[in-house]
N, C-alpha and C. Protein backbone atom coordinates (compact mmCIF):
# COMPACT_ATOMS: atom_id res chain seq x y z
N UNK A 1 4.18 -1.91 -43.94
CA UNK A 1 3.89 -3.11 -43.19
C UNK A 1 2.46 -3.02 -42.66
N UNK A 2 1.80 -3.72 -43.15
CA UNK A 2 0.13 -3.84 -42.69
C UNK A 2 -0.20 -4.90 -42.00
N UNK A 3 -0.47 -4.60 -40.76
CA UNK A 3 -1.26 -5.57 -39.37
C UNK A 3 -2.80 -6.04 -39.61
N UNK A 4 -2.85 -7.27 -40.07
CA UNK A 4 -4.55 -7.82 -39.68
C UNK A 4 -5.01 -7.49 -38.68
N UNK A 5 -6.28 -6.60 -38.63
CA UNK A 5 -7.14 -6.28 -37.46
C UNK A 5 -8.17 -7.35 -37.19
N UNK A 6 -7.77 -8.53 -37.88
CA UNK A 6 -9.21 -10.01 -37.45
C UNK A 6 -8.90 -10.43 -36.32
N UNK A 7 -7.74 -10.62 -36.02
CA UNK A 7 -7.55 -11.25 -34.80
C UNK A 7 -8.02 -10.28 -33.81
N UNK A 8 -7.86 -8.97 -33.57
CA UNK A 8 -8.03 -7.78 -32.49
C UNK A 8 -9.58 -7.60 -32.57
N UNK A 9 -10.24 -7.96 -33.94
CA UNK A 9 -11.49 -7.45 -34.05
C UNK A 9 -12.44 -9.41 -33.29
N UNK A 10 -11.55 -10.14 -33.87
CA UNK A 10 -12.08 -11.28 -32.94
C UNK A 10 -11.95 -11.34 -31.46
N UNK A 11 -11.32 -10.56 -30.73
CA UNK A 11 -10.74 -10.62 -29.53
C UNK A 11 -11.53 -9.44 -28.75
N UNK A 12 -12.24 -8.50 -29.14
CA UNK A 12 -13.11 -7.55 -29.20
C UNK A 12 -14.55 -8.11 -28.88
N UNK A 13 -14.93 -8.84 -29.65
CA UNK A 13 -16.03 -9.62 -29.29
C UNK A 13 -15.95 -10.85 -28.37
N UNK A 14 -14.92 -11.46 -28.36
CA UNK A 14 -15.34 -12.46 -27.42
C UNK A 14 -15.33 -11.66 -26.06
N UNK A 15 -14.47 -10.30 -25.76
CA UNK A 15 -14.40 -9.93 -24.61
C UNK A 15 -15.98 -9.49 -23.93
N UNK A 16 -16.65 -8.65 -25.36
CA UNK A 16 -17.65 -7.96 -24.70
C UNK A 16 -19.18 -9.02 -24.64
N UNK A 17 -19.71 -8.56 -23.19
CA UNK A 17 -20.82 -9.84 -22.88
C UNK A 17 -22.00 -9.85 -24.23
N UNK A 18 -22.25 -11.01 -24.14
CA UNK A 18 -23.13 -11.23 -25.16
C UNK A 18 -24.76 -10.81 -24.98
N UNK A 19 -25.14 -10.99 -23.28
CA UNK A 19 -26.20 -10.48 -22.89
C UNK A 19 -26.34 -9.51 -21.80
N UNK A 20 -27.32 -9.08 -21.68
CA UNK A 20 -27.47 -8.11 -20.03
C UNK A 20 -26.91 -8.30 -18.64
N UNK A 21 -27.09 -9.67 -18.84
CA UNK A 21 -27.13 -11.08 -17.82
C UNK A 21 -25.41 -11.21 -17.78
N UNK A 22 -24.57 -11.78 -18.60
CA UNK A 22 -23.27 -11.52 -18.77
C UNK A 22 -22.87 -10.87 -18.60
N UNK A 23 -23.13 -8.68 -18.86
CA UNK A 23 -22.49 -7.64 -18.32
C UNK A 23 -22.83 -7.52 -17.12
N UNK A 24 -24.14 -7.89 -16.54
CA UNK A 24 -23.99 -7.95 -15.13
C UNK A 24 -22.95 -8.54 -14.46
N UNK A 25 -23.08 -9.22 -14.65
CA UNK A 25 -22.00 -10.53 -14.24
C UNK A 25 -20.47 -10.14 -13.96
N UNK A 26 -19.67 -9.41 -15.18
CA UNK A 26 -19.08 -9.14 -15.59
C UNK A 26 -18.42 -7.56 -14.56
N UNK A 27 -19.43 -6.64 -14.67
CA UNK A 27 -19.73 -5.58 -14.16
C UNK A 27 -19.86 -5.72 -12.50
N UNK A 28 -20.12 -6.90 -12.07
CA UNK A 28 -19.93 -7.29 -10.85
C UNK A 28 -18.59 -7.75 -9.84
N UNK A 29 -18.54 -8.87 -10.76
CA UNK A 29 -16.79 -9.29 -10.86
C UNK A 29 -15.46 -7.88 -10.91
N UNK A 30 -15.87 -7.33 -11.85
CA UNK A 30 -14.93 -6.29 -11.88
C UNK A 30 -15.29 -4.98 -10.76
N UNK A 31 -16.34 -5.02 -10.03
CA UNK A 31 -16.84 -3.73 -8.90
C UNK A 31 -16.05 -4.76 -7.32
N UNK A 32 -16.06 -5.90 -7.44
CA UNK A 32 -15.41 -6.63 -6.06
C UNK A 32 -14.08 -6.73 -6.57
N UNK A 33 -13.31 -6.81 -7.75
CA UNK A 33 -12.06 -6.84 -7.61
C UNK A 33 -11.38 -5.68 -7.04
N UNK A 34 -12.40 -4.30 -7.70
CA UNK A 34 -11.85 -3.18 -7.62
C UNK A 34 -11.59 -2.90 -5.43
N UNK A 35 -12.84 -3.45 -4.99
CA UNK A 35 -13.07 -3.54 -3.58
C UNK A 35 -12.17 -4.06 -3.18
N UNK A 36 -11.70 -5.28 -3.65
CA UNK A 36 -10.71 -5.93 -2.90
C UNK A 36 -9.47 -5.63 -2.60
N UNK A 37 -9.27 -4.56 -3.90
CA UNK A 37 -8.13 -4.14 -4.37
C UNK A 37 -7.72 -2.85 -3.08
N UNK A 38 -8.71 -2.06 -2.71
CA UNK A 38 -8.70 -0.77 -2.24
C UNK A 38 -8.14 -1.49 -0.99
N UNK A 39 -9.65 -2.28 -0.47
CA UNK A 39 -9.14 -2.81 0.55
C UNK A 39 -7.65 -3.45 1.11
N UNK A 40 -7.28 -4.09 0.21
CA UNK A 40 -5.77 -4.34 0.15
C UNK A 40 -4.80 -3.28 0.32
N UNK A 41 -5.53 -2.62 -0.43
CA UNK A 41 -4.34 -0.95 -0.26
C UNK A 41 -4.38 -0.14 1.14
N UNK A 42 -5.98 -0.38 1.56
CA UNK A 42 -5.55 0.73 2.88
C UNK A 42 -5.26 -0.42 4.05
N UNK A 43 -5.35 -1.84 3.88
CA UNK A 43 -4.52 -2.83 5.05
C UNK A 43 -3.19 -2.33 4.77
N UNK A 44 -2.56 -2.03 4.00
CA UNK A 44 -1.26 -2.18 3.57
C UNK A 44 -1.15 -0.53 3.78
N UNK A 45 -1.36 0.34 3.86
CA UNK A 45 -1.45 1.89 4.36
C UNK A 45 -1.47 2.24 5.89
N UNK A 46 -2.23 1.44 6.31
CA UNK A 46 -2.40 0.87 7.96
C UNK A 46 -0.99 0.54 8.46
N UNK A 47 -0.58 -0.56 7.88
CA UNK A 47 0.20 -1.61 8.33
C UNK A 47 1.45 -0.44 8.18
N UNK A 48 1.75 -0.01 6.89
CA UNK A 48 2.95 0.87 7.01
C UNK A 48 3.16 2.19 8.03
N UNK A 49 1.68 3.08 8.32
CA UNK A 49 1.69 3.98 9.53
C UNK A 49 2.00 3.05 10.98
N UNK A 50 1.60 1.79 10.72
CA UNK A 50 1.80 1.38 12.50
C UNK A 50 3.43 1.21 12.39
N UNK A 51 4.17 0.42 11.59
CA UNK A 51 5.66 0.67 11.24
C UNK A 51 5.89 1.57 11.24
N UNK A 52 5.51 2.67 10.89
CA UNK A 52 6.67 4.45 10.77
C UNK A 52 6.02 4.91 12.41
N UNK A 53 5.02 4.78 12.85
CA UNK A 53 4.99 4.99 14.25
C UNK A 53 5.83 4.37 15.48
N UNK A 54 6.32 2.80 14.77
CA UNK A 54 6.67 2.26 16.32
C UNK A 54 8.36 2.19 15.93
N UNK A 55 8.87 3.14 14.65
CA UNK A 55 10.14 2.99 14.38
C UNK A 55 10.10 5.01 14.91
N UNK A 56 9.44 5.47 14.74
CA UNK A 56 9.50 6.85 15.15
C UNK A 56 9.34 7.13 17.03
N UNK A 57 8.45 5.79 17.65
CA UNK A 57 8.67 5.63 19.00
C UNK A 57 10.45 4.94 19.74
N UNK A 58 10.77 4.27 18.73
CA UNK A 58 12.01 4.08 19.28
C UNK A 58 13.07 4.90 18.49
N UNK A 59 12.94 5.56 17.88
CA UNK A 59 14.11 6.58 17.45
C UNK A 59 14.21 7.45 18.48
N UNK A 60 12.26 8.33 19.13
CA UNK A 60 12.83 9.08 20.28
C UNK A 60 13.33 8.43 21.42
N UNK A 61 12.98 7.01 21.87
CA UNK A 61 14.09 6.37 22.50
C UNK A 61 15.32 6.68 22.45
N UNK A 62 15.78 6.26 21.54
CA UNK A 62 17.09 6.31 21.47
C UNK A 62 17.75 7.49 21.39
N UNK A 63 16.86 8.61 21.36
CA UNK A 63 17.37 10.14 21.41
C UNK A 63 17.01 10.38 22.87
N UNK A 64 16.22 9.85 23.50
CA UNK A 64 16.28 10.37 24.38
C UNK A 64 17.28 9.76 25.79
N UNK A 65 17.46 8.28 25.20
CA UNK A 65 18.80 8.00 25.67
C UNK A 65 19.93 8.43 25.60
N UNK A 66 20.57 8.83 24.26
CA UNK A 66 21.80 10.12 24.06
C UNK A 66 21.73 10.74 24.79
N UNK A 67 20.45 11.55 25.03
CA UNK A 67 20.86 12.96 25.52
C UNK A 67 21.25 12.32 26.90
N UNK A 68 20.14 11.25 27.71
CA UNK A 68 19.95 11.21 28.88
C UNK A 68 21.99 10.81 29.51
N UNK A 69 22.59 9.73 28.78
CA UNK A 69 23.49 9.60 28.78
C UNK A 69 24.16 10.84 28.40
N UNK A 70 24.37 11.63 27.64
CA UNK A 70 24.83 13.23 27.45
C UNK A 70 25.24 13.87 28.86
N UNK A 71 24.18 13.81 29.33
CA UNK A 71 23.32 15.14 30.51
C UNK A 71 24.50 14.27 31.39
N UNK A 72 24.37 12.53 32.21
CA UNK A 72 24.59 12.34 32.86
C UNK A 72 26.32 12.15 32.75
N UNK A 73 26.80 12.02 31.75
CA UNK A 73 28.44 12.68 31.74
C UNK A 73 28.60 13.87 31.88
N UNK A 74 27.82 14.58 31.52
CA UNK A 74 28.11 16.44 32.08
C UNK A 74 28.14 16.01 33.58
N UNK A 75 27.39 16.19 34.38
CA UNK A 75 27.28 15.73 35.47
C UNK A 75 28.25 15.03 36.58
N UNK A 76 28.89 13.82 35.85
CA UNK A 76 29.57 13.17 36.50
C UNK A 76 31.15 14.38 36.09
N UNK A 77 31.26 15.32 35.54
CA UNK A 77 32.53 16.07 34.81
C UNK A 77 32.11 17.02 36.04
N UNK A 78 31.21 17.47 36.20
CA UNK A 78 30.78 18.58 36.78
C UNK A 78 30.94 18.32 38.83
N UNK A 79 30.46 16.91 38.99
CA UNK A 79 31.13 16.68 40.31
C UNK A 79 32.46 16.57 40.67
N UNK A 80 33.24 16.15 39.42
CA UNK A 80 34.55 15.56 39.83
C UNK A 80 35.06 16.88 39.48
């Protein structure tokens, strides 16, 4: 089974710029996507440490409510 390479070899050229001026262009477009992209990633890296921080601030909450409730039934066992 043999695949025509005209279409891939036509698709080859229209991709690559025709002038200096075009790969600039080109070479530009693709250096701010890449920026935008990062940037997107460390908002979104940010955003997930402030979530694992303010779910790790109320977990010791809530541990430190157990215990506190813990301690204060020992306590109330321990007067009576």
């Amino acid at each position: 089974m043999s695949i025509s390479t005209t279409n891939d070899s036509n698709l080859d050229l229209e991709a690559r710029p025709s002038t200096a001026t075009e790969e600039e262009l080109q070479l530009q477009i693709a250096l701010t996507l890449s920026r935008e992209k990062c940037k997107k990633a460390k908002e979104m890296k940010k955003s997930d440490d402030a979530r694992l921080q303010l779910a790790l601030e109320e977990s010791q909450k809530d541990n430190f409510h157990s215990l506190f409730c813990s301690i204060g039934y020992q306590l109330i066992f321990l007067v009576l």
